[in-house]
C-alpha atoms as a PDB file:
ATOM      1  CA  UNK A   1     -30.210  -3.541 -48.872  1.00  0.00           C
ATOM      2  CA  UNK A   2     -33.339  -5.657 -47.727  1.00  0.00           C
ATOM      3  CA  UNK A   3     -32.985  -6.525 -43.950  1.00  0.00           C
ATOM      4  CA  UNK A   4     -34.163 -10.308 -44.858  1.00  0.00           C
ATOM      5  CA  UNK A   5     -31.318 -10.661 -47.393  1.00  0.00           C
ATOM      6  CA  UNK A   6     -28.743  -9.198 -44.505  1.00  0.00           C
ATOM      7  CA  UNK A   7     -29.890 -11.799 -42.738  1.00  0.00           C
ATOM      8  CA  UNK A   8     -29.905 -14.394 -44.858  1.00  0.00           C
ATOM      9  CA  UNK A   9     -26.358 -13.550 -45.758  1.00  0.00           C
ATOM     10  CA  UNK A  10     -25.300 -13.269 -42.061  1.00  0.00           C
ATOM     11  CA  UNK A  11     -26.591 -16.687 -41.085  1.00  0.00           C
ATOM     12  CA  UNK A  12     -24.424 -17.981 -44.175  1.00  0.00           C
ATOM     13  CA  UNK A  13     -21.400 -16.426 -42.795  1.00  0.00           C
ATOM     14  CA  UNK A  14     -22.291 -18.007 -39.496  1.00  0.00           C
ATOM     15  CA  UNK A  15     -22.556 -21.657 -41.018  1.00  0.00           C
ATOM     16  CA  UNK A  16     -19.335 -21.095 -43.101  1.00  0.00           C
ATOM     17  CA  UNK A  17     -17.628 -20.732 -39.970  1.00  0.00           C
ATOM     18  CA  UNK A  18     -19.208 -23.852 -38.419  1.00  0.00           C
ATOM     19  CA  UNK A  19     -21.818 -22.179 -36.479  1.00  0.00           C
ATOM     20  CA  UNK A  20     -25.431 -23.838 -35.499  1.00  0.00           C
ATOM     21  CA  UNK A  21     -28.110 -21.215 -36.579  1.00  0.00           C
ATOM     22  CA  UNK A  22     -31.603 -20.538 -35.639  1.00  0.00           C
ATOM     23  CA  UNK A  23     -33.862 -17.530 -36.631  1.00  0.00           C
ATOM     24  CA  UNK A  24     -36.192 -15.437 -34.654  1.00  0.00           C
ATOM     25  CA  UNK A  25     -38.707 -12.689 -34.591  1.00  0.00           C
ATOM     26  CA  UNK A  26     -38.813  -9.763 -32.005  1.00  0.00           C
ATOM     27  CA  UNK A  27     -35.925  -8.672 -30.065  1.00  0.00           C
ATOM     28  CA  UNK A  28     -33.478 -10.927 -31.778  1.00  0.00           C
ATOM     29  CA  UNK A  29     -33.210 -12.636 -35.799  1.00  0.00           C
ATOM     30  CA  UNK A  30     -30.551 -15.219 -35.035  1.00  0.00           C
ATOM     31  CA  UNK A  31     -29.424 -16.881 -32.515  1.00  0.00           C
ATOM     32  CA  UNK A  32     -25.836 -19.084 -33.472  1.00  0.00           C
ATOM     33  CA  UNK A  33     -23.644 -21.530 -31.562  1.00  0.00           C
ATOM     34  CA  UNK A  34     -20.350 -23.116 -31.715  1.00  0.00           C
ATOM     35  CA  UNK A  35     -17.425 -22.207 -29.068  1.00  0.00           C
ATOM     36  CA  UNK A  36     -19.737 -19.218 -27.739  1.00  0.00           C
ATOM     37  CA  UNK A  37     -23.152 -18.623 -28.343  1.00  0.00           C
ATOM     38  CA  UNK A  38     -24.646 -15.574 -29.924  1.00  0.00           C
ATOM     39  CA  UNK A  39     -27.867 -13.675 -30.190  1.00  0.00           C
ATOM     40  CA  UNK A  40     -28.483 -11.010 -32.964  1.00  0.00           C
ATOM     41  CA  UNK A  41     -30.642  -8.421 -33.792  1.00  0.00           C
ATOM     42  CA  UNK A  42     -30.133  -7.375 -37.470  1.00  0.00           C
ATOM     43  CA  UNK A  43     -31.162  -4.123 -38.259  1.00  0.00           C
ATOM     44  CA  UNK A  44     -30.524  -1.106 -41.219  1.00  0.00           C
ATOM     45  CA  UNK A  45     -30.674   1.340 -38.351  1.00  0.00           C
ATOM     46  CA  UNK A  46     -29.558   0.832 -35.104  1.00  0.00           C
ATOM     47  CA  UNK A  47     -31.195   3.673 -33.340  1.00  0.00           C
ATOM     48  CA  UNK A  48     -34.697   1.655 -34.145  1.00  0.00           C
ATOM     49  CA  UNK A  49     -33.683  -0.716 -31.323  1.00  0.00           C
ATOM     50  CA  UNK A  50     -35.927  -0.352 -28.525  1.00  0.00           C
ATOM     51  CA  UNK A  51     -35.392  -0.993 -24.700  1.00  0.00           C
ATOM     52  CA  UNK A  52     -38.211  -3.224 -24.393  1.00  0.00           C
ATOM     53  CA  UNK A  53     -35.881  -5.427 -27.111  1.00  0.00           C
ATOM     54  CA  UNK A  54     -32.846  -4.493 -25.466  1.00  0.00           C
ATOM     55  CA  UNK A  55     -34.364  -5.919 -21.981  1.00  0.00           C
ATOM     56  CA  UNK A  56     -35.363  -9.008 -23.294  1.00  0.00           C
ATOM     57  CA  UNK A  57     -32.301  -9.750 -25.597  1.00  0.00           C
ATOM     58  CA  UNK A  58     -30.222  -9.033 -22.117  1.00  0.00           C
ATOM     59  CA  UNK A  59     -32.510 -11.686 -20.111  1.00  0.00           C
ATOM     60  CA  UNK A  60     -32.072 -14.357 -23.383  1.00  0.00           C
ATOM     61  CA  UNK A  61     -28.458 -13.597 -23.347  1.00  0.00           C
ATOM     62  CA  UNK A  62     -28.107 -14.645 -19.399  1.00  0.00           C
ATOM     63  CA  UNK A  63     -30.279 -17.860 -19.551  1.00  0.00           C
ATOM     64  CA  UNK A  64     -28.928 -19.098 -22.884  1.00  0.00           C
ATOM     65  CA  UNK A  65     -25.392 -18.037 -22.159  1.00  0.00           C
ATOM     66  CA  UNK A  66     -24.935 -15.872 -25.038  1.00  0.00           C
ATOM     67  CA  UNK A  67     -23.521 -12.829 -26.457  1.00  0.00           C
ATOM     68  CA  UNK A  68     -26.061 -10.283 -27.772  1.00  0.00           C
ATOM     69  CA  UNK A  69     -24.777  -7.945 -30.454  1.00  0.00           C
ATOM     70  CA  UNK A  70     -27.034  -5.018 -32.691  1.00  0.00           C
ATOM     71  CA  UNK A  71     -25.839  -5.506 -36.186  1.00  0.00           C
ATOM     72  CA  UNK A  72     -26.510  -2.844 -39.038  1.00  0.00           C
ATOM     73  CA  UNK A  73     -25.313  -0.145 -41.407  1.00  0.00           C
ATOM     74  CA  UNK A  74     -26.117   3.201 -39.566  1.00  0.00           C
ATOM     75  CA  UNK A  75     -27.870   5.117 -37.288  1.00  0.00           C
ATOM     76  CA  UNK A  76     -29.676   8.182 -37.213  1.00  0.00           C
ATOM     77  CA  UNK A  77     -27.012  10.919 -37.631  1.00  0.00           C
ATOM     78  CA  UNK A  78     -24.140   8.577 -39.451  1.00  0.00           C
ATOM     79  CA  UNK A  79     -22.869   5.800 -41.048  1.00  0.00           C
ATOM     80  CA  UNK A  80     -21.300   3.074 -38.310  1.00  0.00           C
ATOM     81  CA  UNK A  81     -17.668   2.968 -39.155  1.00  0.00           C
ATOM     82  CA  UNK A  82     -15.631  -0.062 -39.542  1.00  0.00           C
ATOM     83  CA  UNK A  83     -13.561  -1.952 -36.847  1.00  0.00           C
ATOM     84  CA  UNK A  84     -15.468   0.261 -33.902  1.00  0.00           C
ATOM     85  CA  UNK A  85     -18.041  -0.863 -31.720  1.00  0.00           C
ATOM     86  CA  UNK A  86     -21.207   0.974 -30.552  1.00  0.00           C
ATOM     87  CA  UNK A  87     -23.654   1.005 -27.747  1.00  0.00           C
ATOM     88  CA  UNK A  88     -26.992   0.667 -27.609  1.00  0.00           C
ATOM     89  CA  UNK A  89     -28.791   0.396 -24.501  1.00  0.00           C
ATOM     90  CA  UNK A  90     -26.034  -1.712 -22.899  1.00  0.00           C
ATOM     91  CA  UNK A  91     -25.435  -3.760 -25.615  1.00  0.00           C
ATOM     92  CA  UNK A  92     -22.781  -3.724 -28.318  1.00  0.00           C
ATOM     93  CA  UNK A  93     -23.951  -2.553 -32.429  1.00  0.00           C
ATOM     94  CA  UNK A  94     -21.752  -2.682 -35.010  1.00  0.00           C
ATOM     95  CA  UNK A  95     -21.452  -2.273 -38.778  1.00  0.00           C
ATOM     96  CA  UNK A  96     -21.727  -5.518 -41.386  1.00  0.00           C
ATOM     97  CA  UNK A  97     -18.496  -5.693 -42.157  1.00  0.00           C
ATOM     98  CA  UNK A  98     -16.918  -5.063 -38.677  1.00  0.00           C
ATOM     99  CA  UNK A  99     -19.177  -8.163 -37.291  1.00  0.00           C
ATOM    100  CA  UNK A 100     -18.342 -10.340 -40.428  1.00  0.00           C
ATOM    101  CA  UNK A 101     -14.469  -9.555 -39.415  1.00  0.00           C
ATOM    102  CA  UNK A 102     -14.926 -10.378 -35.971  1.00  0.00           C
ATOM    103  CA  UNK A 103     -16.289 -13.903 -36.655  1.00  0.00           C
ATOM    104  CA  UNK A 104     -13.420 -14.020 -38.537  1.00  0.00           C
ATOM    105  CA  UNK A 105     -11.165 -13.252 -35.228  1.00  0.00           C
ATOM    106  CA  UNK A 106      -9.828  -9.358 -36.385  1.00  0.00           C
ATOM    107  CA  UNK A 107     -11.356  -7.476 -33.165  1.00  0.00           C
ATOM    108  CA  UNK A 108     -12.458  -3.988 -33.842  1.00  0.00           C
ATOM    109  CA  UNK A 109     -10.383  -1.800 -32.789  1.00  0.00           C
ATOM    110  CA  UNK A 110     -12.095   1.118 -31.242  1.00  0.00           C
ATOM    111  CA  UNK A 111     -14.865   1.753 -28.766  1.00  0.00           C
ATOM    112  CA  UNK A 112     -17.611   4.613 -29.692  1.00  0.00           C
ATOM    113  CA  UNK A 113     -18.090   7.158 -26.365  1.00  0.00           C
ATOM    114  CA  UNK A 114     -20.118  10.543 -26.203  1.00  0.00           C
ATOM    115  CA  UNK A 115     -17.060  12.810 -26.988  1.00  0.00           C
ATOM    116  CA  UNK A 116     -14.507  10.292 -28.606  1.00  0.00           C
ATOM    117  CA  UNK A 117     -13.315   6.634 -28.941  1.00  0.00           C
ATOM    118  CA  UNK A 118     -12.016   4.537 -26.579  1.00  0.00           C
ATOM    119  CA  UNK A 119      -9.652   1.484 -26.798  1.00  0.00           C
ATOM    120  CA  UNK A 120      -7.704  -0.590 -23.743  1.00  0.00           C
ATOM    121  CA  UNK A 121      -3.601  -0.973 -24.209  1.00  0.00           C
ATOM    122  CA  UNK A 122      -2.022  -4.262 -24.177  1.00  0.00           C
ATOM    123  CA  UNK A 123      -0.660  -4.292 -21.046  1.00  0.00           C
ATOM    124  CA  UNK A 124       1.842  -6.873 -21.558  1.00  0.00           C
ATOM    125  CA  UNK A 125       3.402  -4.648 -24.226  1.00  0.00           C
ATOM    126  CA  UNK A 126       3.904  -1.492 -21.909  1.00  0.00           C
ATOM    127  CA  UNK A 127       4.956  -3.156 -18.789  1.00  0.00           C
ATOM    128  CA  UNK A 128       8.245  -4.914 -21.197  1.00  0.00           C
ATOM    129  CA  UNK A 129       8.187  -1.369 -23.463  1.00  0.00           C
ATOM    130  CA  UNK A 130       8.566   0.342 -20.097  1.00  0.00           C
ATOM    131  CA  UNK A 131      11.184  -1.825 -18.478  1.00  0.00           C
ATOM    132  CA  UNK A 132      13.265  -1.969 -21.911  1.00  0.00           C
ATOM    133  CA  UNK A 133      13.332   1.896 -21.910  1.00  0.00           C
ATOM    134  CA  UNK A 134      14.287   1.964 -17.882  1.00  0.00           C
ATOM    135  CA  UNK A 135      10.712   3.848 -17.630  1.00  0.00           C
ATOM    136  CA  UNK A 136       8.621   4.319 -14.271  1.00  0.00           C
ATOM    137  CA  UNK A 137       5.112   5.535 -14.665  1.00  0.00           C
ATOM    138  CA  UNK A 138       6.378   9.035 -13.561  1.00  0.00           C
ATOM    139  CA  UNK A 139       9.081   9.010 -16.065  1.00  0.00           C
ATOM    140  CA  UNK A 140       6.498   7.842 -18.732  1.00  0.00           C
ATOM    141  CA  UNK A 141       4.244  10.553 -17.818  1.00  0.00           C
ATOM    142  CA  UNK A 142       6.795  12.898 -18.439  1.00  0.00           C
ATOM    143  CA  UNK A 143       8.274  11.740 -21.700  1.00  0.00           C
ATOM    144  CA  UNK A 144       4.325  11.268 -23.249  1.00  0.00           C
ATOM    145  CA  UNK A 145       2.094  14.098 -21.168  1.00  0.00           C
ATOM    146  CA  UNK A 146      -0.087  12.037 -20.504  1.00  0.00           C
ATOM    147  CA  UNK A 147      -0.852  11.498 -16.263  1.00  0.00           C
ATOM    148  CA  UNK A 148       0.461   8.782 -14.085  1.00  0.00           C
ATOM    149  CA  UNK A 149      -2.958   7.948 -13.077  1.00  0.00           C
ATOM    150  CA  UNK A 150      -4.072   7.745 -16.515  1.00  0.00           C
ATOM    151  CA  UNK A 151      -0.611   5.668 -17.714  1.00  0.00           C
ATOM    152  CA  UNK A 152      -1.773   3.385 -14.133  1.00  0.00           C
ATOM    153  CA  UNK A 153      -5.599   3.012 -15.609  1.00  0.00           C
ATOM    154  CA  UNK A 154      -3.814   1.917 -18.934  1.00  0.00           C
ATOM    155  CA  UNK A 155      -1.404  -0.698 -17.319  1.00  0.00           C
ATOM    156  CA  UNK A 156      -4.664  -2.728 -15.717  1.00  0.00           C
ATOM    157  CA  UNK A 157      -6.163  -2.847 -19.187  1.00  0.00           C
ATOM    158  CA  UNK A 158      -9.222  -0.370 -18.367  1.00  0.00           C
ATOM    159  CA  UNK A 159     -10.612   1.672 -21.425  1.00  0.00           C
ATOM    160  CA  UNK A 160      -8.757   4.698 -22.060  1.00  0.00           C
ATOM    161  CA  UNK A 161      -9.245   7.692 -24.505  1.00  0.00           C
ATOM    162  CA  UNK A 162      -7.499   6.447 -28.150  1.00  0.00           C
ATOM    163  CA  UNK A 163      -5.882   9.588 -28.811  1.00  0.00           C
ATOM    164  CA  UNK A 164      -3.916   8.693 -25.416  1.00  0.00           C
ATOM    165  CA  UNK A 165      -2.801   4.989 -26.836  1.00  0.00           C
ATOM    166  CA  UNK A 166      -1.683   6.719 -30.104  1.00  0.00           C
ATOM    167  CA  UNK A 167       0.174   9.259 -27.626  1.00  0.00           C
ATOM    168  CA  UNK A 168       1.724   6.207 -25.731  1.00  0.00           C
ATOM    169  CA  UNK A 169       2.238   4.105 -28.905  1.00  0.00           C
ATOM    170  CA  UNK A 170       4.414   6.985 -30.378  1.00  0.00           C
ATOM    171  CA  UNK A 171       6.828   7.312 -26.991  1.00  0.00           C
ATOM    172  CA  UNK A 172       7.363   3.723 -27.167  1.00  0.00           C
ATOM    173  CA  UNK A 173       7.738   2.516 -30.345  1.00  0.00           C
ATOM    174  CA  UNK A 174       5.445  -0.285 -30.317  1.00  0.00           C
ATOM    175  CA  UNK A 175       1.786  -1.530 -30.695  1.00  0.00           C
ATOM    176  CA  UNK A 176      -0.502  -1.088 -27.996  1.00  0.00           C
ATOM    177  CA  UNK A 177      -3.960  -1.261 -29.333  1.00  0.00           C
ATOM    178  CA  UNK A 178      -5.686  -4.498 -28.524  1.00  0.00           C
ATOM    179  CA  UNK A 179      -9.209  -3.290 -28.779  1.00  0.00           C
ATOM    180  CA  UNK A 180     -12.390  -2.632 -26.707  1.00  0.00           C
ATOM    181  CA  UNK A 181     -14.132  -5.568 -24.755  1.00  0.00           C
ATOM    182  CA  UNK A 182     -17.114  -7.069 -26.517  1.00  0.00           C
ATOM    183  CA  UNK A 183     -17.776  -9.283 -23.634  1.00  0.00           C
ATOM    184  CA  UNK A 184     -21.490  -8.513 -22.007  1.00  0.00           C
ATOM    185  CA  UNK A 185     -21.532  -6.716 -18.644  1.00  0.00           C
ATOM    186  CA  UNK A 186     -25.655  -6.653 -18.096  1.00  0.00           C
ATOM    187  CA  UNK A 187     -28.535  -7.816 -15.735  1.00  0.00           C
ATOM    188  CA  UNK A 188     -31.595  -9.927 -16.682  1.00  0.00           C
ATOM    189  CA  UNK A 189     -34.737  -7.448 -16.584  1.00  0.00           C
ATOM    190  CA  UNK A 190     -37.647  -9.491 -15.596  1.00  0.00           C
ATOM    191  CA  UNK A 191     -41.114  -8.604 -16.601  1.00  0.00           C
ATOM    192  CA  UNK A 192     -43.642  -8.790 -14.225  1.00  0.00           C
ATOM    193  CA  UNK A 193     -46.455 -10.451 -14.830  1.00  0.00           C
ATOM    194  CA  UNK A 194     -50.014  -8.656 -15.763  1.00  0.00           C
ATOM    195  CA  UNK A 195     -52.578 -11.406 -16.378  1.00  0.00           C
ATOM    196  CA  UNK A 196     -54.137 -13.290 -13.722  1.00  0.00           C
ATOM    197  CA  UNK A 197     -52.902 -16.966 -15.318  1.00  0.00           C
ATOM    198  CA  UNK A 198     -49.002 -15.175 -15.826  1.00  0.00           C
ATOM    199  CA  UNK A 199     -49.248 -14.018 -11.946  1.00  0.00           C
ATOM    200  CA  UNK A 200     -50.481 -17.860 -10.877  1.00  0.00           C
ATOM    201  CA  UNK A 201     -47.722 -19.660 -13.235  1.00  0.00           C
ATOM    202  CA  UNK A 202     -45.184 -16.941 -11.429  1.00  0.00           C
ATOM    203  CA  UNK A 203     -46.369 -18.239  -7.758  1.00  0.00           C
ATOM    204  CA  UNK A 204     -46.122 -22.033  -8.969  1.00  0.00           C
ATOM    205  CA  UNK A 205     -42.561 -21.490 -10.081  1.00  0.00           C
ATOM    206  CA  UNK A 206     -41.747 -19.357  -7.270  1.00  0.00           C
ATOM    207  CA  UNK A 207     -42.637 -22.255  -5.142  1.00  0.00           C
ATOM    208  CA  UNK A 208     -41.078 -24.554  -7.141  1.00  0.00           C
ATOM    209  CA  UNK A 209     -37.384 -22.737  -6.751  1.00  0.00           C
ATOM    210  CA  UNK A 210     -36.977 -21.721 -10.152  1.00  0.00           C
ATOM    211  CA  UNK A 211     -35.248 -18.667 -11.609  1.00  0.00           C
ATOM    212  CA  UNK A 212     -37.598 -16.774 -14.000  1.00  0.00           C
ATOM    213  CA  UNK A 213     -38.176 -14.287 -16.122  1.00  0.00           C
ATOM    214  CA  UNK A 214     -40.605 -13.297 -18.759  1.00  0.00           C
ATOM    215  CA  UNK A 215     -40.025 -11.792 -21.953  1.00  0.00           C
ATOM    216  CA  UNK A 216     -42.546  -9.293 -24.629  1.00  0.00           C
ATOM    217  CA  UNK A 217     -40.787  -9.144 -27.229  1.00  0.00           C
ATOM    218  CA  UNK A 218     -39.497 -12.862 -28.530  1.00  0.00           C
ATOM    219  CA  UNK A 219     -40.669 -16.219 -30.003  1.00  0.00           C
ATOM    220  CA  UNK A 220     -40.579 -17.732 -26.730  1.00  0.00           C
ATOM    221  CA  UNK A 221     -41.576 -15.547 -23.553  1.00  0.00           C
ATOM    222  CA  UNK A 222     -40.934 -17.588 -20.336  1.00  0.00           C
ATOM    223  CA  UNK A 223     -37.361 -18.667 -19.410  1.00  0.00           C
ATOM    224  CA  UNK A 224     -36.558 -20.787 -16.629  1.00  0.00           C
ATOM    225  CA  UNK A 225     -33.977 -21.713 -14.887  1.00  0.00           C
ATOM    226  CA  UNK A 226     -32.979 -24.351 -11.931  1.00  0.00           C
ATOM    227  CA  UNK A 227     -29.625 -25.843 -13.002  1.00  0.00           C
ATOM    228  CA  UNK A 228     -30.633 -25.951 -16.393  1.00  0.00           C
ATOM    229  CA  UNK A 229     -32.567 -23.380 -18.751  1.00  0.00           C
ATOM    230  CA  UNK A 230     -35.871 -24.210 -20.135  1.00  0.00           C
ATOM    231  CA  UNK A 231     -37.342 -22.406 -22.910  1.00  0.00           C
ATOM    232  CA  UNK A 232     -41.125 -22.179 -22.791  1.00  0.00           C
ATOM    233  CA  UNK A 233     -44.281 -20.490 -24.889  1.00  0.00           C
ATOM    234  CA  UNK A 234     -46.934 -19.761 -22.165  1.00  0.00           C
ATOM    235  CA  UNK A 235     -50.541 -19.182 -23.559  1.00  0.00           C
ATOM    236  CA  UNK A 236     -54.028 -19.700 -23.269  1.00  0.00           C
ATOM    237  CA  UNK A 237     -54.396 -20.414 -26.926  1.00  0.00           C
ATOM    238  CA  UNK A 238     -53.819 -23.137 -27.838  1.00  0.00           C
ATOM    239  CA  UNK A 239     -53.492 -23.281 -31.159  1.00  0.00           C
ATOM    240  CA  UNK A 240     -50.564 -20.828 -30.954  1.00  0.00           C
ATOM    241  CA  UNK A 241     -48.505 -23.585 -29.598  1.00  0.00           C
ATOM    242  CA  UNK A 242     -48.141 -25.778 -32.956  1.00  0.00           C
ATOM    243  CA  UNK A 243     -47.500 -23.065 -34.945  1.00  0.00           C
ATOM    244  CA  UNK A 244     -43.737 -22.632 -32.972  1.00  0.00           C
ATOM    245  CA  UNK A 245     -42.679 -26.679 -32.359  1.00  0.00           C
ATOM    246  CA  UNK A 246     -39.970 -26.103 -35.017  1.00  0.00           C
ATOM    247  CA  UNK A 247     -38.126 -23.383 -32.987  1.00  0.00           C
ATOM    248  CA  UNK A 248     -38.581 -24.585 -30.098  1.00  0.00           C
ATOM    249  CA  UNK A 249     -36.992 -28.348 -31.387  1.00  0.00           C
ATOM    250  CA  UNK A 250     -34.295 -26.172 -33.038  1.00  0.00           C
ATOM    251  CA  UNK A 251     -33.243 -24.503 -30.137  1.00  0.00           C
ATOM    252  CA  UNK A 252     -33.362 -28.184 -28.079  1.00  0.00           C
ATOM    253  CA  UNK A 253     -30.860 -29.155 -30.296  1.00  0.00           C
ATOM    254  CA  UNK A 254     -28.655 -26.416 -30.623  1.00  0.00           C
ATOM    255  CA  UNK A 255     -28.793 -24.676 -27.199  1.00  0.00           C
ATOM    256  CA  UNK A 256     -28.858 -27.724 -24.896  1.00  0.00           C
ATOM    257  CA  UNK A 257     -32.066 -26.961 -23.317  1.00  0.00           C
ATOM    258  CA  UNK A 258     -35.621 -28.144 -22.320  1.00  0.00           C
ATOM    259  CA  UNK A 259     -38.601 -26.938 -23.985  1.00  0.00           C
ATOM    260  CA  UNK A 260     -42.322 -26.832 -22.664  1.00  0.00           C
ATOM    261  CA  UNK A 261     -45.908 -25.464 -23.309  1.00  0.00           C
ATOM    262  CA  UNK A 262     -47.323 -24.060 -20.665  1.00  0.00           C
ATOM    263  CA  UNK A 263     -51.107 -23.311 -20.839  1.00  0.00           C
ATOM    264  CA  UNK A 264     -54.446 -22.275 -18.939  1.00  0.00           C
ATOM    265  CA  UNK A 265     -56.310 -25.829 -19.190  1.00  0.00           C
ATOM    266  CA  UNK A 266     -56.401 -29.136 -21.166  1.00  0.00           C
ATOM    267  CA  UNK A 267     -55.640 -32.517 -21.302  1.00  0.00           C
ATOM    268  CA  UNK A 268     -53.017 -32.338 -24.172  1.00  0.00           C
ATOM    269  CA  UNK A 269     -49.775 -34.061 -23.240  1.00  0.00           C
ATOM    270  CA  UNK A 270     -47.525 -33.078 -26.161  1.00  0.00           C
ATOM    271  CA  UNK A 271     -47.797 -30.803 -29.409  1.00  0.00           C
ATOM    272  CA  UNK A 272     -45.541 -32.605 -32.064  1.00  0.00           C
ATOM    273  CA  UNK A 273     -42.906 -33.659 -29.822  1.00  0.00           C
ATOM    274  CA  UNK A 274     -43.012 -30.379 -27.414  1.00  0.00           C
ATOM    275  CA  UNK A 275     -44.482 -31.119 -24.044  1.00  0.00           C
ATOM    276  CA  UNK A 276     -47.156 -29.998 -22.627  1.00  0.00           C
ATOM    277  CA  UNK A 277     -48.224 -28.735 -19.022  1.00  0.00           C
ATOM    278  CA  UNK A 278     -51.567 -27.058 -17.824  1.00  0.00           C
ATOM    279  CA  UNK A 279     -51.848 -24.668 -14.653  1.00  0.00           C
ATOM    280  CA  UNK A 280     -53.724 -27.653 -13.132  1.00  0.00           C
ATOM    281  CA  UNK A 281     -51.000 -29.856 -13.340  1.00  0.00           C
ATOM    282  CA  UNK A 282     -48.397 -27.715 -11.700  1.00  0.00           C
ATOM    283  CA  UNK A 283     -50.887 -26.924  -8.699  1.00  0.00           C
ATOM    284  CA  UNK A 284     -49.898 -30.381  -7.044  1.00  0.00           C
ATOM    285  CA  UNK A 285     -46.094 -30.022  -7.726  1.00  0.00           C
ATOM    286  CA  UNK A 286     -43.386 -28.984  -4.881  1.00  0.00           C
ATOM    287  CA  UNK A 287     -40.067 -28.953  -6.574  1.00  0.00           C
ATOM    288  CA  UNK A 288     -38.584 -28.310  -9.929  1.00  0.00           C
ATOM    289  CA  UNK A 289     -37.674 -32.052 -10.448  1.00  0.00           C
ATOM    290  CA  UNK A 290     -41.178 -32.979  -9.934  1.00  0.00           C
ATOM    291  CA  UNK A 291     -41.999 -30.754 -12.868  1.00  0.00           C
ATOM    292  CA  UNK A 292     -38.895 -31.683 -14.859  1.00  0.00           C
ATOM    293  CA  UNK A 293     -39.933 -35.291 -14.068  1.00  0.00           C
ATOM    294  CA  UNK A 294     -43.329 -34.298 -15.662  1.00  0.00           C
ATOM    295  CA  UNK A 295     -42.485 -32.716 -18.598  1.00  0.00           C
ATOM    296  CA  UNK A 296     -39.667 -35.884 -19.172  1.00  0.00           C
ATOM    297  CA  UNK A 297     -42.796 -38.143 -18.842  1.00  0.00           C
ATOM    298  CA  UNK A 298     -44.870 -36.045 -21.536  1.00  0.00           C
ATOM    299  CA  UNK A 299     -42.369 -35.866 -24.043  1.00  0.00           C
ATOM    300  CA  UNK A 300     -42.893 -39.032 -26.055  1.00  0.00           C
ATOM    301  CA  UNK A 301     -46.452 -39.535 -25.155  1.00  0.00           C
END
């Protein structure tokens, strides 16, 4: 199937269910809000995802508060299966159909591991199963084989083998599969900056107490942060900055965030609605509300 049609399809799921979309390029397609925010990289094969996307989908994930998840069919050496989530470079893949499920609230069920699948037990469930049956962890660990330490690991809701739930879920009669964590558990991996005008933006922010971090592969490739995120295009050409005043609008509007242009040199103060700061400007400037204050100022000039 044609990777723009998945997407297209994807983002109609997302809307059904009442969430804000935008697209993108680069290390992500869509990015979609509503309760919780997500960022997705839609792909046929997820073994194609690169670290350098996998860094910067990590650092958009952090400033923009979202979730990032690898969507696709398969990767190299099989087909993903349904309801179980994968791992690539930190950051969870899954198949189609197990992502259009979990929008739908059914959580996949299984965790893909070198060597097996993992899953965590409800642990609700087994500490009532336990008392009901009069078991202590040493009596459980008798009854099922399986080790007290293990049967402990499994009553703080850490990821155990799933052959081991099935084991447990058999002694006690009940349920115990509630499925592997799809939260994020990740660092921002900041780029440093190469260019000479990248290195002098980085020492004006720096001084300005801001939390930064550039990006190589996305639409926008400066994120800041100081309270509250702003999204920003940095370049010395300018006319690379009207060709991406849509997204950056969209993602005002959906993301609660502040957009800017940051450039090299000129006098413009806005590019259709998106404002506009020069290296010059910023060389005066002591504090990241003088520069919020700035960019405010610019925005309906």
């Amino acid at each position: 199937m044609d990777r723009e049609v998945v997407i297209k399809r994807i983002e109609g799921c997302l809307e059904e269910e009442g969430y804000m979309v935008s697209e993108g390029r680069g290390c992500f397609d869509i990015l979609a809000k509503k309760d919780f925010s997500l960022a997705l990289k839609v792909l046929f094969n997820v073994d194609s995802f690169t670290q350098t996307e996998s860094n910067d989908l990590k650092t958009i994930s952090l400033f923009l508060d979202t979730m990032p998840v690898v969507v696709g069919e398969r990767a190299n050496r099989y087909e993903l299966r349904e309801s179980v989530i994968y791992e690539r470079f930190g950051i969870a893949a899954m198949s189609f159909v197990t992502f259009d499920r979990f929008m739908k609230g059914v959580m996949p069920a299984l965790k893909s591991r070198r060597g097996g699948f993992t899953t965590r037990v409800d642990t609700r469930k087994l500490e009532n199963g336990m008392q009901e049956r009069g078991f202590s962890f040493t009596e459980l660990s008798s009854v099922s084989g399986i080790s007290t330490k293990t049967l402990y690991k499994c009553s703080k809701g850490k990821p155990v083998d799933a052959q081991t739930c099935r084991v447990i879920e058999k002694v006690m009669g009940v349920s115990l599969n509630t499925g592997p964590s799809v939260e994020r558990d990740h660092a921002a991996v900041n780029i440093e900056p190469r260019s000479s005008f990248k290195k002098a933006l980085s020492g004006h922010l720096d001084r300005m107490g801001f939390t930064f971090s550039f990006l190589s592969r996305s639409p926008f490739n400066l994120l800041m942060k100081e309270r509250s995120t702003m999204v920003s295009i940095v370049s010395q050409d300018k006319k690379r900055l009207s060709l991406h005043t849509d997204m950056l609008q969209e993602l005002e509007r959906g993301f609660d965030v502040e957009t800017v242009f940051i450039t090299s040199h000129g006098n413009e103060k806005n590019v259709e609605g998106v404002p506009v700061l020069s290296i010059r400007d910023m060389e005066g400037m002591e504090s990241h509300k003088e520069f919020r204050e700035s960019v405010a100022e610019r925005r309906y000039c």
